[in-house]
C-alpha atoms as a PDB file:
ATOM      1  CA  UNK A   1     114.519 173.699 132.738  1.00  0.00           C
ATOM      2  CA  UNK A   2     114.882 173.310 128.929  1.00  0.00           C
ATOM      3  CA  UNK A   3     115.133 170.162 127.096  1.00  0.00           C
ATOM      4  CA  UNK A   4     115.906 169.204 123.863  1.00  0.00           C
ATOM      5  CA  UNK A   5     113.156 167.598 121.944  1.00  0.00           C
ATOM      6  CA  UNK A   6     115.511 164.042 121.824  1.00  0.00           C
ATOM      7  CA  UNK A   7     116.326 164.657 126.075  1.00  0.00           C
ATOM      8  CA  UNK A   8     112.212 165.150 126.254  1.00  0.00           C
ATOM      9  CA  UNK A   9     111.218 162.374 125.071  1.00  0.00           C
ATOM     10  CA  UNK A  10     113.708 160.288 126.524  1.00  0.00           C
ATOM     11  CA  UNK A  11     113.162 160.951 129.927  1.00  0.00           C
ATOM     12  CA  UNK A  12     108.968 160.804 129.316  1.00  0.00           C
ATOM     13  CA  UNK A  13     109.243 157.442 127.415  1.00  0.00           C
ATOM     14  CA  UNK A  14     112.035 155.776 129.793  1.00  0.00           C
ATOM     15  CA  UNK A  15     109.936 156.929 132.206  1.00  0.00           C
ATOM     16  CA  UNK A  16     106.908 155.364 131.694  1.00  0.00           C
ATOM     17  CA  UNK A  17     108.562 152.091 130.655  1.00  0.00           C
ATOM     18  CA  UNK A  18     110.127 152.223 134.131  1.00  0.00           C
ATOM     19  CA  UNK A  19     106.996 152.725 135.899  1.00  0.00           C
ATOM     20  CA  UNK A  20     104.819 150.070 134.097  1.00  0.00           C
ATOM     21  CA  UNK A  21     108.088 147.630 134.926  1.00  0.00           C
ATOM     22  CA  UNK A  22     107.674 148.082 138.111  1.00  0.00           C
ATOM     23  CA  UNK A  23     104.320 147.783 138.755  1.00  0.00           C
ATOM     24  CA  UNK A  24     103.820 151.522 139.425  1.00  0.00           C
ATOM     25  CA  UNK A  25     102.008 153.240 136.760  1.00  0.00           C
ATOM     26  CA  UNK A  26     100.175 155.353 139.282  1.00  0.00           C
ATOM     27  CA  UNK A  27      98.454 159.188 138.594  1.00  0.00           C
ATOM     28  CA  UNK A  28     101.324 160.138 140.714  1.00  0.00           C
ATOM     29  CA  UNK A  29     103.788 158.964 138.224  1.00  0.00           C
ATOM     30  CA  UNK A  30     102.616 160.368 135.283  1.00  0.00           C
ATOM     31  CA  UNK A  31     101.806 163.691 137.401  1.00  0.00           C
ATOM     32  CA  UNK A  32     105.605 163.706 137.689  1.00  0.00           C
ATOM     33  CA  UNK A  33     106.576 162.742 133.878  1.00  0.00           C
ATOM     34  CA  UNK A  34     104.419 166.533 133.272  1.00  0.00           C
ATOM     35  CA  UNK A  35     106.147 168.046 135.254  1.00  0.00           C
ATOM     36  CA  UNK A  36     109.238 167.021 133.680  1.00  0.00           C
ATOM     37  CA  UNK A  37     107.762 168.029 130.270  1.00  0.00           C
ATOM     38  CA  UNK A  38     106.627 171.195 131.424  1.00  0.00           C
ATOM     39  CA  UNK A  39     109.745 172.834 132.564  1.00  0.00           C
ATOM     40  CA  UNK A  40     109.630 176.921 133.274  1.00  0.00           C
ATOM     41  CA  UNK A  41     108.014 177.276 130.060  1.00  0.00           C
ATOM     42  CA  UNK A  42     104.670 175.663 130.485  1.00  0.00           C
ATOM     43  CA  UNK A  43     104.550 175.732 134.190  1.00  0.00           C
ATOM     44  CA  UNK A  44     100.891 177.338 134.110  1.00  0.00           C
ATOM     45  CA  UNK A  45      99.414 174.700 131.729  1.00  0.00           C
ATOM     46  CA  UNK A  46     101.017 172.190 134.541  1.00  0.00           C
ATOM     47  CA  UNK A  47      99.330 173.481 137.321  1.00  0.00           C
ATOM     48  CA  UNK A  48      95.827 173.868 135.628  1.00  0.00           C
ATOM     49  CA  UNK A  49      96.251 170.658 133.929  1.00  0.00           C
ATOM     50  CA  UNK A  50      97.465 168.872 137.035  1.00  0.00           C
ATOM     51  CA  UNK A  51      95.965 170.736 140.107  1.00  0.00           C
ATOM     52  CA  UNK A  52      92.737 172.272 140.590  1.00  0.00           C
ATOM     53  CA  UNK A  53      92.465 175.544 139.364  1.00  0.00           C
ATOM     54  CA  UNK A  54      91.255 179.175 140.476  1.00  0.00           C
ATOM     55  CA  UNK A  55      88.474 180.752 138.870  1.00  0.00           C
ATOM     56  CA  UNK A  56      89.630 182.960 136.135  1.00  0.00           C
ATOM     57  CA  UNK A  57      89.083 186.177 135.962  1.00  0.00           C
ATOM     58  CA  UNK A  58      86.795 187.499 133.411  1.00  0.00           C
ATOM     59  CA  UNK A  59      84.360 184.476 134.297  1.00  0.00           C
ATOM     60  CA  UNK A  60      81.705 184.345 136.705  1.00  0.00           C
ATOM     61  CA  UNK A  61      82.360 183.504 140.216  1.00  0.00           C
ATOM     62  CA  UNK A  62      82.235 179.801 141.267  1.00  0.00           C
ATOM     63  CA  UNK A  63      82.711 178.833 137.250  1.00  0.00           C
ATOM     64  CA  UNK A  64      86.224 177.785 134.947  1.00  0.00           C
ATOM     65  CA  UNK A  65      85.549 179.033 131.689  1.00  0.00           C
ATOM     66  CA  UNK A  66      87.201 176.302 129.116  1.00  0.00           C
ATOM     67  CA  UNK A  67      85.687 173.384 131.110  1.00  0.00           C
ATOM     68  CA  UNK A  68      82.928 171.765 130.554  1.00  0.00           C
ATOM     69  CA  UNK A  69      81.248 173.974 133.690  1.00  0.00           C
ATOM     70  CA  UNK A  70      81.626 177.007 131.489  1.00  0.00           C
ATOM     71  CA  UNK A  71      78.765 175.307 129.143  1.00  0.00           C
ATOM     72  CA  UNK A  72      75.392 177.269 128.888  1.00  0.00           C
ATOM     73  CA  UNK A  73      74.530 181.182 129.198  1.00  0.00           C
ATOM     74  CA  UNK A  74      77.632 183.007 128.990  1.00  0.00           C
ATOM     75  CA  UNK A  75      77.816 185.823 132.080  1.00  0.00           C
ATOM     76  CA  UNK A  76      76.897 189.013 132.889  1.00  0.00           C
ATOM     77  CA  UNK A  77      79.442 191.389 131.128  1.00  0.00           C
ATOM     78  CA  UNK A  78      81.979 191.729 134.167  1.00  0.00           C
ATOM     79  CA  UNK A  79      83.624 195.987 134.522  1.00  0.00           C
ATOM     80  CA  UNK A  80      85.959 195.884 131.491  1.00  0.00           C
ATOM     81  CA  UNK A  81      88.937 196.591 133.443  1.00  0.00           C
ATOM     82  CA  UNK A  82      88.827 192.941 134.241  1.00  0.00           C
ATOM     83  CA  UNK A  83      89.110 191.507 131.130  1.00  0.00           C
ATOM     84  CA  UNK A  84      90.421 194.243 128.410  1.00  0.00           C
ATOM     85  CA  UNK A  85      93.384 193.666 126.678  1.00  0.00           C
ATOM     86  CA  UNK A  86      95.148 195.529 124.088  1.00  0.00           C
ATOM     87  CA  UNK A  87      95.552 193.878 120.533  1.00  0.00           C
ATOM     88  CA  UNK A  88      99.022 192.752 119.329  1.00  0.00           C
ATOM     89  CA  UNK A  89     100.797 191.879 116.383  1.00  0.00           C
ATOM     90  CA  UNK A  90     102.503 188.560 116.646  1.00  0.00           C
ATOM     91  CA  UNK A  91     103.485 187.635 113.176  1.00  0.00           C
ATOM     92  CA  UNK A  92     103.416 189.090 109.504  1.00  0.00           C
ATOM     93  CA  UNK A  93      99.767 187.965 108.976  1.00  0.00           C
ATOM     94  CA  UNK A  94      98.376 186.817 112.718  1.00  0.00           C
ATOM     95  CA  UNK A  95      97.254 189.086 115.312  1.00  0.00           C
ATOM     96  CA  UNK A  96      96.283 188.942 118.857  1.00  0.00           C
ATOM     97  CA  UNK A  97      92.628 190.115 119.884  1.00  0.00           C
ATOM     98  CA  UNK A  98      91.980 188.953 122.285  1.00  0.00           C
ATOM     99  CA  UNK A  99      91.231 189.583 126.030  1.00  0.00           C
ATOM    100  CA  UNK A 100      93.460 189.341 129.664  1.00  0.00           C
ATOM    101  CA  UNK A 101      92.869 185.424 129.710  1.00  0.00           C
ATOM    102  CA  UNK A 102      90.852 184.204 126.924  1.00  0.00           C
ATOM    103  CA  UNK A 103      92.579 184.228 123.248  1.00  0.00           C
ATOM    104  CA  UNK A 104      91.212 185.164 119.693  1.00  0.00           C
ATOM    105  CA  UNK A 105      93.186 185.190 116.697  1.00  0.00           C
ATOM    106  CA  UNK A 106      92.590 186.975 113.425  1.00  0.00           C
ATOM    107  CA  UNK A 107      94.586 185.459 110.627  1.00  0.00           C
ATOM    108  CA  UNK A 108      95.016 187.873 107.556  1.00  0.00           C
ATOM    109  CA  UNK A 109      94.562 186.515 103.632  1.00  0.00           C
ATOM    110  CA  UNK A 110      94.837 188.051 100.579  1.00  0.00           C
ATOM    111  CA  UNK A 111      91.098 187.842 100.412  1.00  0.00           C
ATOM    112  CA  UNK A 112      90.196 188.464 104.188  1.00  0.00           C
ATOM    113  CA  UNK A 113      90.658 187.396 107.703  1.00  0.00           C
ATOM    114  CA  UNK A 114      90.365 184.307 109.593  1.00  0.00           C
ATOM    115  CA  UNK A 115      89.328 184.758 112.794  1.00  0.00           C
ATOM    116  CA  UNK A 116      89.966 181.554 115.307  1.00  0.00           C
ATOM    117  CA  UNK A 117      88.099 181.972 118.271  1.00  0.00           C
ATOM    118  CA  UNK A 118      85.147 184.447 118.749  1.00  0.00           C
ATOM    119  CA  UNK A 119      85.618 185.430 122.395  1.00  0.00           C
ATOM    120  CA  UNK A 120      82.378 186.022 125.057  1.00  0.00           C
ATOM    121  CA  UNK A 121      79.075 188.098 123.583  1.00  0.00           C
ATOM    122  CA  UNK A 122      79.723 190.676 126.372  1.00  0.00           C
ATOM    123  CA  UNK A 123      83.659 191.772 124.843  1.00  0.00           C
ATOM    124  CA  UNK A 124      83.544 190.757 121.541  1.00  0.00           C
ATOM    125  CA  UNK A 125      82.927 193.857 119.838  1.00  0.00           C
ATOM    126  CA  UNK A 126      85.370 195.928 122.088  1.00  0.00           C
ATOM    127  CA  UNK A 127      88.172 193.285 121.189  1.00  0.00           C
ATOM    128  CA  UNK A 128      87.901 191.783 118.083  1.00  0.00           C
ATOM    129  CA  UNK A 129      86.287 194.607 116.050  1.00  0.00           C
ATOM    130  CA  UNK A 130      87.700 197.473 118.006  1.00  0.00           C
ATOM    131  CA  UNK A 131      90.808 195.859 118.216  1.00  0.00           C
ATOM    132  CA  UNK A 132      91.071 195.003 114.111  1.00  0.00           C
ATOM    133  CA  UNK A 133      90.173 198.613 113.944  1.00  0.00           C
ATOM    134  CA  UNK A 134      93.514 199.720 115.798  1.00  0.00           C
ATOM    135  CA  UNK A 135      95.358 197.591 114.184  1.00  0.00           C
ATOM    136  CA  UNK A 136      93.964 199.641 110.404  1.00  0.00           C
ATOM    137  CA  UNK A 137      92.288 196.328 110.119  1.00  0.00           C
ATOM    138  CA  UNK A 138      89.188 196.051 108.514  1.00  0.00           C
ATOM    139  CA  UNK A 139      86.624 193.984 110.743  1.00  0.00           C
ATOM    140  CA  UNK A 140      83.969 193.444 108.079  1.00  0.00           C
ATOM    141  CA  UNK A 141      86.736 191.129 105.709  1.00  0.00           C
ATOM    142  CA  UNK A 142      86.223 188.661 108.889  1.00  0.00           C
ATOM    143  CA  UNK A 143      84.807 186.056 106.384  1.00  0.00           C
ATOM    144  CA  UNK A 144      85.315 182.772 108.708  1.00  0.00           C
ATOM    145  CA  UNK A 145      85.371 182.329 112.264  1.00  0.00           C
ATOM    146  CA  UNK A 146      86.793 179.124 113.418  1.00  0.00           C
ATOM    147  CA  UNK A 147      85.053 178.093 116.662  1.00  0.00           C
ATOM    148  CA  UNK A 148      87.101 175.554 118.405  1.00  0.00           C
ATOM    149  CA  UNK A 149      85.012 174.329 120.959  1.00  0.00           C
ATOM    150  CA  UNK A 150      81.484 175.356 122.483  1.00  0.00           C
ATOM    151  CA  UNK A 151      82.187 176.829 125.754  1.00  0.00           C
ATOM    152  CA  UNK A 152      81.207 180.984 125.864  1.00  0.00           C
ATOM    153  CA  UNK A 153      84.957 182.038 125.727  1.00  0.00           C
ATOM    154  CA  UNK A 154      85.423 180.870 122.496  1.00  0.00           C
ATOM    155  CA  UNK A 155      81.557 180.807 120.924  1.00  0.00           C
ATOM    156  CA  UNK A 156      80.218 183.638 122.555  1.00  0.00           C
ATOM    157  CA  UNK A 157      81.011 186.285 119.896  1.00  0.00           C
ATOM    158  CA  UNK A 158      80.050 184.339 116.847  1.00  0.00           C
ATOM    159  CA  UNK A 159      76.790 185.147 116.685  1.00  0.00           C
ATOM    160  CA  UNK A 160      77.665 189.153 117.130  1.00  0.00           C
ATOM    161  CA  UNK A 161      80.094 188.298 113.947  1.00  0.00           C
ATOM    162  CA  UNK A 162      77.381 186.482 112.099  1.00  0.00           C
ATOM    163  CA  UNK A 163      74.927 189.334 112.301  1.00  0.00           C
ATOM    164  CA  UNK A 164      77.501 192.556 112.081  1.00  0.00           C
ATOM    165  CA  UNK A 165      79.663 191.039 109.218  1.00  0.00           C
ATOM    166  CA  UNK A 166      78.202 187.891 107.858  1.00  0.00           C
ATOM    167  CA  UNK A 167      80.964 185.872 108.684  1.00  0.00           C
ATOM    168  CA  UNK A 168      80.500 182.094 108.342  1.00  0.00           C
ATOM    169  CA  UNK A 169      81.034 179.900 111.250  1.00  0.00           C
ATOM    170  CA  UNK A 170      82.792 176.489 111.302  1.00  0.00           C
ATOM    171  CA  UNK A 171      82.287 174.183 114.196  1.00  0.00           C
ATOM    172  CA  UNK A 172      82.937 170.427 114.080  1.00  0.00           C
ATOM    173  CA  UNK A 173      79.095 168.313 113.612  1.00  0.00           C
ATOM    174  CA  UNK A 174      79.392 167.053 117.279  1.00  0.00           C
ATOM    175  CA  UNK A 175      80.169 170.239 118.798  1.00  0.00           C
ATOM    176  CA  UNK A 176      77.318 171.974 117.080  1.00  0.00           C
ATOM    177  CA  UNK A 177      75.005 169.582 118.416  1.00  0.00           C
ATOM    178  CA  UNK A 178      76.005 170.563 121.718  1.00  0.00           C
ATOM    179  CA  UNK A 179      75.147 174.454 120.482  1.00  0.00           C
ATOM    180  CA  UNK A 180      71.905 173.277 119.479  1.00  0.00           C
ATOM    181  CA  UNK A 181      71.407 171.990 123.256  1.00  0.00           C
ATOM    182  CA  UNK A 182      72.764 175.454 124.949  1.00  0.00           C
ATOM    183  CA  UNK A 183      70.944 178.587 125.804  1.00  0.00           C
ATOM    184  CA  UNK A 184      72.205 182.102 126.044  1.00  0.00           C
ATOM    185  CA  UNK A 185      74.228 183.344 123.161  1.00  0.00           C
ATOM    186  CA  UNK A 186      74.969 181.342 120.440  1.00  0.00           C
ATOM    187  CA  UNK A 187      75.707 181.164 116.675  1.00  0.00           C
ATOM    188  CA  UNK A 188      72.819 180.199 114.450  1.00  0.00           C
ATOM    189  CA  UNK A 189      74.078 176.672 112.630  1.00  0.00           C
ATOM    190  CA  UNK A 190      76.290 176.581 109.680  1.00  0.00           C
ATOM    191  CA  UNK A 191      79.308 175.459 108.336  1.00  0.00           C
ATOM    192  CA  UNK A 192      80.739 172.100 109.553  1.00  0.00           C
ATOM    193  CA  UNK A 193      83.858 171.315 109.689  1.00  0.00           C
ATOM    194  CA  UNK A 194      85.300 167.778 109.124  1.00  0.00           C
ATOM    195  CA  UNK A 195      88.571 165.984 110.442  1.00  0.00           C
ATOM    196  CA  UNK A 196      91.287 166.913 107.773  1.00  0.00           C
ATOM    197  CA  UNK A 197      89.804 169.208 105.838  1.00  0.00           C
ATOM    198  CA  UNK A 198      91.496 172.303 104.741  1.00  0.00           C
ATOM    199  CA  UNK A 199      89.651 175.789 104.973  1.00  0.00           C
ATOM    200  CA  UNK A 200      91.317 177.965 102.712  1.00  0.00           C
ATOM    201  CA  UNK A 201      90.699 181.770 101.898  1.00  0.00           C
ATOM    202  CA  UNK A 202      93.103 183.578  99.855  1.00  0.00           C
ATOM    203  CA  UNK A 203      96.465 182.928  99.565  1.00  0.00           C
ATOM    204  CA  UNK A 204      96.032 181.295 103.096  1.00  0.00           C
ATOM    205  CA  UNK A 205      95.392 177.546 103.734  1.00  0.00           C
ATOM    206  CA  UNK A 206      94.361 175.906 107.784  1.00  0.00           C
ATOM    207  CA  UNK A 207      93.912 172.167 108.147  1.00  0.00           C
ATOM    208  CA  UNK A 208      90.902 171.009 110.606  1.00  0.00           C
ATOM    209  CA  UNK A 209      91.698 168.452 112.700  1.00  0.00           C
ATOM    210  CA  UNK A 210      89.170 167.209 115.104  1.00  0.00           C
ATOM    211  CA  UNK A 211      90.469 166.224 119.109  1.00  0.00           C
ATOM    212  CA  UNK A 212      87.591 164.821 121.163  1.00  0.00           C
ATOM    213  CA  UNK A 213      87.918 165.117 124.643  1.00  0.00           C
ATOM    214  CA  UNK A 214      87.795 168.662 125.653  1.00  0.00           C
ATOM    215  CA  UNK A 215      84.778 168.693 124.244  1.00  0.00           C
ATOM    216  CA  UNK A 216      82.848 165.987 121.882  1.00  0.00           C
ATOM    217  CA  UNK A 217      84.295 167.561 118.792  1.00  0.00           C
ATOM    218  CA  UNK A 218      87.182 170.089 119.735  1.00  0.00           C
ATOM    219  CA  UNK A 219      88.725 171.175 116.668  1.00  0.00           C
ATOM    220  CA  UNK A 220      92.955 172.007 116.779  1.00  0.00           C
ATOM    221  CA  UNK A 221      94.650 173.767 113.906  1.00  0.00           C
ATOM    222  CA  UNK A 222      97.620 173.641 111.472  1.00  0.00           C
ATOM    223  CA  UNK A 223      98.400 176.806 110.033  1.00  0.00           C
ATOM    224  CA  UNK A 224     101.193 179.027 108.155  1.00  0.00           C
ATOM    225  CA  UNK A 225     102.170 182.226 109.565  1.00  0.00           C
ATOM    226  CA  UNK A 226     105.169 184.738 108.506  1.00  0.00           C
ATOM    227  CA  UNK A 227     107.767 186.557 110.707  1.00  0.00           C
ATOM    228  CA  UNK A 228     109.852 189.477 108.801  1.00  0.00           C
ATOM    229  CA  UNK A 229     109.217 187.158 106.137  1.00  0.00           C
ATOM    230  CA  UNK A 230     110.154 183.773 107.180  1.00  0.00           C
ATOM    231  CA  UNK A 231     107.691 180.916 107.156  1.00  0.00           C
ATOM    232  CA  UNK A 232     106.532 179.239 110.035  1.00  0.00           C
ATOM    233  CA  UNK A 233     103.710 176.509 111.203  1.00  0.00           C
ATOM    234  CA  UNK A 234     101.797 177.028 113.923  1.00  0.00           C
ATOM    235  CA  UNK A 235     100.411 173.774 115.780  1.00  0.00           C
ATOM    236  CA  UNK A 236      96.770 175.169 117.481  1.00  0.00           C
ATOM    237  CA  UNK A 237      95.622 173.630 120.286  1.00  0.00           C
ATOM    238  CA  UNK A 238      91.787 173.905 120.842  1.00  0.00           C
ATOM    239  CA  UNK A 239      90.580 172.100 123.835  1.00  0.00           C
ATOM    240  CA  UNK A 240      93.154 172.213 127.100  1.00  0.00           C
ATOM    241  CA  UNK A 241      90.917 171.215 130.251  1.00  0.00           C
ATOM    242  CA  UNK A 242      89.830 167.596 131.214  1.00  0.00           C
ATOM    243  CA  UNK A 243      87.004 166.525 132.123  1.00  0.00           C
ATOM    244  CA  UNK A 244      85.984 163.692 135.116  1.00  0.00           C
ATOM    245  CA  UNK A 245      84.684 160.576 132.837  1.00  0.00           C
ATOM    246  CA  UNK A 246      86.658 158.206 131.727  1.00  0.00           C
ATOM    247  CA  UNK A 247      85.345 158.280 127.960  1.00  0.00           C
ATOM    248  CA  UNK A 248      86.535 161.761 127.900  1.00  0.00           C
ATOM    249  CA  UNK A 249      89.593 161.496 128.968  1.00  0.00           C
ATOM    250  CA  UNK A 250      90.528 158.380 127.202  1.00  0.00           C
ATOM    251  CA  UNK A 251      89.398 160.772 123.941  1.00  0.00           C
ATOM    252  CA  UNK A 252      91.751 163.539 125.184  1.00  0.00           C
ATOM    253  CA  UNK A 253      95.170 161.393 126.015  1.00  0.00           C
ATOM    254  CA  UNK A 254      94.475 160.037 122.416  1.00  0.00           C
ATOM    255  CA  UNK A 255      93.590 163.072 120.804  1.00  0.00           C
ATOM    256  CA  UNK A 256      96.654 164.816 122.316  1.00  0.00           C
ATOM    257  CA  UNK A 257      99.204 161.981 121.300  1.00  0.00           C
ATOM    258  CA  UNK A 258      97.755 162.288 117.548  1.00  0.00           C
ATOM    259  CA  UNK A 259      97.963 165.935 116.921  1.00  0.00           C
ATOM    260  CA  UNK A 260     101.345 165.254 118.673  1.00  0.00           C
ATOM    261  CA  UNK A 261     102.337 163.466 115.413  1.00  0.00           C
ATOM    262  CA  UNK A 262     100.476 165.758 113.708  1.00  0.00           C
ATOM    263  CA  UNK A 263     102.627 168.858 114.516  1.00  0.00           C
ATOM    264  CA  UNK A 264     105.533 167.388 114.286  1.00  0.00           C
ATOM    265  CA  UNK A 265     105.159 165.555 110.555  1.00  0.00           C
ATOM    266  CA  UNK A 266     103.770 169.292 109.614  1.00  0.00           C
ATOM    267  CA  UNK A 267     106.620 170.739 110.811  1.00  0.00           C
ATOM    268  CA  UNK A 268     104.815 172.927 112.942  1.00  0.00           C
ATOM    269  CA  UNK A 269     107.116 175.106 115.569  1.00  0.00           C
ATOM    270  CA  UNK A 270     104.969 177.727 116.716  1.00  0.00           C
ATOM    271  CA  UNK A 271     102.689 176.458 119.786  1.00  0.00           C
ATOM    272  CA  UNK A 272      99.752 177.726 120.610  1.00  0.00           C
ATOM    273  CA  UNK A 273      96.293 177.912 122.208  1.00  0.00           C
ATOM    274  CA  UNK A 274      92.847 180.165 123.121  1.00  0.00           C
ATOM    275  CA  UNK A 275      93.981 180.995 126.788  1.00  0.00           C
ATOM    276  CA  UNK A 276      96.758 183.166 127.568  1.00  0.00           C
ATOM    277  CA  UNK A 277      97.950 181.171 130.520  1.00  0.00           C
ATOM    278  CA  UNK A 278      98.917 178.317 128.686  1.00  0.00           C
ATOM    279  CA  UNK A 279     100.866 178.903 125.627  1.00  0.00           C
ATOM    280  CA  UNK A 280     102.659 181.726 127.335  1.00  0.00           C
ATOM    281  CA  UNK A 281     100.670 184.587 125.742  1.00  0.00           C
ATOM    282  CA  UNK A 282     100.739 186.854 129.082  1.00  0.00           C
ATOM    283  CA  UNK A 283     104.213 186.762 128.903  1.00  0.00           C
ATOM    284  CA  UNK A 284     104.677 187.294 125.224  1.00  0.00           C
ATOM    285  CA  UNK A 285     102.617 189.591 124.161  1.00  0.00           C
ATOM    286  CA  UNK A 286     103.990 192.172 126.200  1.00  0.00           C
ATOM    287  CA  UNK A 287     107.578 191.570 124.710  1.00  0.00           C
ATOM    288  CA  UNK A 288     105.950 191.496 121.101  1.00  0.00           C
ATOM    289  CA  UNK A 289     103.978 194.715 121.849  1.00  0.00           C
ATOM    290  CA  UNK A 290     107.739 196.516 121.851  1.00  0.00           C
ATOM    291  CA  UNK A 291     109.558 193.915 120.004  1.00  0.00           C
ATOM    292  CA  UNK A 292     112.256 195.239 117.535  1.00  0.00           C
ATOM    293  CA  UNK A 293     112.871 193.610 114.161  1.00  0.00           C
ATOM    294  CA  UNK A 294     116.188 191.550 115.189  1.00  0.00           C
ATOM    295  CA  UNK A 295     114.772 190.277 118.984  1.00  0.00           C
ATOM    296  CA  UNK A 296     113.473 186.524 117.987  1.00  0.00           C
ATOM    297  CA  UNK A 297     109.414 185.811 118.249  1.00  0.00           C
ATOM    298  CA  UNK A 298     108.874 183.878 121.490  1.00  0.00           C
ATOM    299  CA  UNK A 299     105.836 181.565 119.644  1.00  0.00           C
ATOM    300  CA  UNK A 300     108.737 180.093 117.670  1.00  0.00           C
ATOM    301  CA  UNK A 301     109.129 177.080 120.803  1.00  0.00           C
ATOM    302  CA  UNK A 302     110.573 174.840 117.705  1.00  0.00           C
ATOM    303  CA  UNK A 303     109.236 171.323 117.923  1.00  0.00           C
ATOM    304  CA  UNK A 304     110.737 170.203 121.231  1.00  0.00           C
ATOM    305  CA  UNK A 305     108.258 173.123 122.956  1.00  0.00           C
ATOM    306  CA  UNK A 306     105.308 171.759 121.361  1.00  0.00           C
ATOM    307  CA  UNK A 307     106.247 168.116 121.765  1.00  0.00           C
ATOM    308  CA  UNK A 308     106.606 168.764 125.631  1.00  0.00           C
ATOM    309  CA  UNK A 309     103.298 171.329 125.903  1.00  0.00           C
ATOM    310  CA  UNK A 310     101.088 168.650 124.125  1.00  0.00           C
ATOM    311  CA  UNK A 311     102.809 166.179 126.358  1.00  0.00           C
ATOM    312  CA  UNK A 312     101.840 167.861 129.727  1.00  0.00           C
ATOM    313  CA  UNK A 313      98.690 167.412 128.459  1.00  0.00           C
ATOM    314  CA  UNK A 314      98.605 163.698 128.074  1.00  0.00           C
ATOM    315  CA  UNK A 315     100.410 162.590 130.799  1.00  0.00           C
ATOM    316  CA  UNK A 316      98.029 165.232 133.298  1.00  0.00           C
ATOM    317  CA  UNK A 317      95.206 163.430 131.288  1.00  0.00           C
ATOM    318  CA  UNK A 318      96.424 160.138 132.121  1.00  0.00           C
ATOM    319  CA  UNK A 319      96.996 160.934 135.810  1.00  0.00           C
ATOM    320  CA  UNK A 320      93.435 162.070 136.236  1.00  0.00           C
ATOM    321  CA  UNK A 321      92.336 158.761 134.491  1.00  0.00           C
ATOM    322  CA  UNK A 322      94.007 156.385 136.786  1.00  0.00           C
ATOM    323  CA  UNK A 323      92.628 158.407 139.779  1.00  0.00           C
ATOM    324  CA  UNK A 324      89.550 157.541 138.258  1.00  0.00           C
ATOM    325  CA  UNK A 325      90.211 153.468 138.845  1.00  0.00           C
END
């Protein structure tokens, strides 16, 4: 089921109203106001958001990479068939390198690349460097990786860039001092990034923004990207699982409803995120991978599909929360 951005928030907000009129604003409620948001399109995020989910391949048995359980050492580098992917081009200056479930993102300048996410220690250089390499893409002009949150699928491969390719990493201050506290691999301290600010390299501007509640100091993105020429703004989402405290998850049904606004007073309408699941990378990439000039980009979900992806996330937050009472 599609729905306009206006029918979305309708039926979320009238929703809710109706519950808390009637005395029932139960987990049960708001589990149901998700599922409304989510639709076909963001079914996955729905069920992992919602429901407990699988281990993920890729990841070491008995652990969910992306929640807080996927803090510490990283694993033992699993056979490669399990996690390779191929990169992709998925706009004008943003490619996919990523692996099978877990996202990175290397954003081309005029003066370099802008890499968001670094991937695990164990694939980093196979995907990200080999994969630039594919693409005729120079992996030594990575001169910034954005690190959106210290779990080993996303911080894992900083370090790797730090030493091959002196690339500076940015990691909100409350984040890093939950690096400082890990062991395994890790990047060595550096830049820190601040709520608002804008990282810029080239012709090519990202704002910061930071989201507690994934993580102490998520960070989530704004960012311009082309498509045969055309402008768009891509609304980055860096933290998607919950945790069980309440602090947390009070941070995270805030932080969601914020870059909410955010988004949608940037104008963003490109949604997307570090796990393939979620934004619907599994299923687009494939289509970009053989995608003619006149077929349309799937990322382009306009701002009713970010609206309702960001809102799946509040209202699963919220469910989880009043569990908790």
């Amino acid at each position: 089921m599609r729905l306009t951005h206006a029918a979305a928030i309708v039926v979320l907000l009238s929703g809710t109203l109706a519950a808390r009129q009637a005395g029932n604003d139960t987990s049960d409620a708001h589990v149901a106001l998700a599922r409304t948001a989510a639709g076909d399109q963001y079914q996955n995020l729905f069920n992992f958001l919602c429901a407990v989910p699988a281990a993920r391949s890729g990841a070491p048995a008995g652990a969910r990479a992306g929640t807080p359980a996927g803090g510490g050492r990283g694993p033992a580098a699993p056979d490669r068939s399990t996690w390779h992917a191929e990169p992709v081009k998925v706009f004008d200056n943003l490619y996919f390198v990523g692996q099978s479930e877990y996202s990175a993102w290397a954003l081309t300048t005029s003066d370099g690349i802008i890499l968001l996410d670094t991937l695990f220690d164990y694939s980093v250089e196979d995907e990200v460097a080999g994969g630039l390499q594919k693409l005729g893409l120079d992996p030594s002009t990575i001169r910034y990786a954005v690190v959106t949150h210290p779990h080993p699928d996303h911080h894992g491969g900083a370090r790797f860039l730090q030493e091959r390719y002196r690339t500076r990493v940015l990691m909100s201050a409350p984040d890093w001092n939950v690096i400082d506290r890990l062991t395994g691999t890790k990047p060595a301290r550096d830049l820190v990034a601040t709520d608002g600010q804008k990282l810029t390299l080239g012709d090519t501007s990202i704002t910061l923004y930071v989201t507690p509640g994934h993580t102490p100091g998520t960070l989530s993105l704004v960012f311009p990207v082309r498509d045969n020429g055309t402008t768009h703004t891509v609304a980055y989402w860096g933290g998607n699982g919950l945790n069980a405290d309440r602090e947390s998850l009070q941070q995270y049904i805030e932080s969601a409803r914020r870059f909410s606004d955010i988004a949608r007073q940037a104008g963003a309408d490109v949604m997307m995120s570090n796990h393939t699941d979620w934004d619907g990378s599994k299923s687009y990439l494939p289509r970009l991978a053989s995608r003619t000039s006149e077929r349309a980009n799937p990322y382009v979900v306009g701002a009713e599909g970010i609206a309702r992806y960001l809102d799946v996330a509040r209202e699963c937050a919220t469910a989880r929360l009043l569990r908790l009472n």
